[in-house]
Protein backbone atom coordinates (compact mmCIF):
# COMPACT_ATOMS: atom_id res chain seq x y z
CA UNK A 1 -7.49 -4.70 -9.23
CA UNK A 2 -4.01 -3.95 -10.34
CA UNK A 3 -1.46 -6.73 -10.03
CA UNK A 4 0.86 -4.86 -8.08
CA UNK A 5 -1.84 -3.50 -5.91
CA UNK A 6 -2.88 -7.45 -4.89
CA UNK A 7 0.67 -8.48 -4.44
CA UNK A 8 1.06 -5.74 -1.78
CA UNK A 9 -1.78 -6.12 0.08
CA UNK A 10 -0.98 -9.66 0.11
CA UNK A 11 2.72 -9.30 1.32
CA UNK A 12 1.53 -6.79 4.38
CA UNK A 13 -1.76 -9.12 5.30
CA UNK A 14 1.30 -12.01 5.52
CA UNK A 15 4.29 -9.89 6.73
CA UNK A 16 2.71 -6.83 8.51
CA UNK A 17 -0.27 -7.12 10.37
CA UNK A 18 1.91 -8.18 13.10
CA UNK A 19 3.90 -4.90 12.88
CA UNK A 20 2.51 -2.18 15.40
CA UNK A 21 2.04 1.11 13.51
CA UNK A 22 2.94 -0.72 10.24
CA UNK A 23 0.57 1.85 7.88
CA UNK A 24 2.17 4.95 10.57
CA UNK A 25 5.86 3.86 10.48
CA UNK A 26 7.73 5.67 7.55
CA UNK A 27 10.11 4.18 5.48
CA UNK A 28 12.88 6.39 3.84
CA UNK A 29 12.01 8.47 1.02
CA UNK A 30 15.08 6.34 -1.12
CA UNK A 31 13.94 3.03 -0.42
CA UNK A 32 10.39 4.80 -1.03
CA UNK A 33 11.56 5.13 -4.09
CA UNK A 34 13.70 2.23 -4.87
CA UNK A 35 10.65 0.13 -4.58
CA UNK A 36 8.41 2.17 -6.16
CA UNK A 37 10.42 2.00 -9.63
CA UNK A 38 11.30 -2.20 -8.86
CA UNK A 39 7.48 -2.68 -8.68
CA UNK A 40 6.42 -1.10 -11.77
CA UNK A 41 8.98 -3.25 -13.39
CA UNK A 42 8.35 -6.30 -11.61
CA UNK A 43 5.43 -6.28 -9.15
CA UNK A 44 6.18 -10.21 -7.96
CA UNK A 45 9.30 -8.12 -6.78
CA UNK A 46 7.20 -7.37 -3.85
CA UNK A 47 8.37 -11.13 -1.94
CA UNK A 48 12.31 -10.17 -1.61
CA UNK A 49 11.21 -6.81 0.49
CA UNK A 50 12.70 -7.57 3.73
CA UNK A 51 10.32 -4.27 4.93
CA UNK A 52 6.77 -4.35 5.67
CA UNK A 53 6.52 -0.87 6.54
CA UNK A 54 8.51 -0.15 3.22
CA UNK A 55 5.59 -2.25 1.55
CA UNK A 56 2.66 -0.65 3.24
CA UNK A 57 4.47 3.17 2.43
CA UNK A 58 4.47 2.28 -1.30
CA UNK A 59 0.72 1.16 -1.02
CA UNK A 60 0.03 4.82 0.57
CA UNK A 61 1.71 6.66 -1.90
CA UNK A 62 0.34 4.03 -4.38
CA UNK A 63 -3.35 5.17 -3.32
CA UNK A 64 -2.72 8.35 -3.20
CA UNK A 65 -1.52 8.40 -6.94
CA UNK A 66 -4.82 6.99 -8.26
CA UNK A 67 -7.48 9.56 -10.46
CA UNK A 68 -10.25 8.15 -8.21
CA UNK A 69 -10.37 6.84 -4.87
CA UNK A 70 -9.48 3.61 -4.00
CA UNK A 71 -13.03 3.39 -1.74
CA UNK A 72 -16.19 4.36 -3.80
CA UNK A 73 -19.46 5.39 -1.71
CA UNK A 74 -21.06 2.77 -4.43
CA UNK A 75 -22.24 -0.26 -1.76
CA UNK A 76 -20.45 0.84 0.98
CA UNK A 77 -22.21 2.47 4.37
CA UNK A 78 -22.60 6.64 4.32
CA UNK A 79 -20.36 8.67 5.93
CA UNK A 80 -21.39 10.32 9.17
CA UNK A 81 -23.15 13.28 8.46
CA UNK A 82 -21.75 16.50 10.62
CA UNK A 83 -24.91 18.11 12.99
């Protein structure tokens, strides 16, 4: 797993499970951004985010980014099936 990708699910499991909505809650596009572009130059970055929401909206847009999905069907149950 990416470095950057730990370090920001560790910052939200210690900053943001607390936060109601936390992964609903949008952060501005420009600090979106901001900390989009710090992390890819310095994922340990991640601690001085005062943000948790900021945090868990560059982990969305992180996922969203990869080639393949973050989840593989590969060990984990089936989806429900549609009658």
């Amino acid at each position: 797993m990416p470095l950057v990708l730990q370090l920001m699910l560790a910052y939200i499991t210690e900053r943001g499970l607390a936060v109601e909505g936390i992964f609903r809650e949008s952060a501005g596009r420009s600090d979106i951004a901001l900390w989009i572009s710090l992390l890819a130059a310095n994922p340990a970055g991640v601690e001085t985010c005062g943000s948790p929401c900021v945090i868990a909206a560059c982990l969305k847009r992180y996922l969203r980014k990869l080639a393949r999905p973050a989840v593989v069907a590969d060990g984990s149950p089936a989806p429900v099936q549609p009658h």
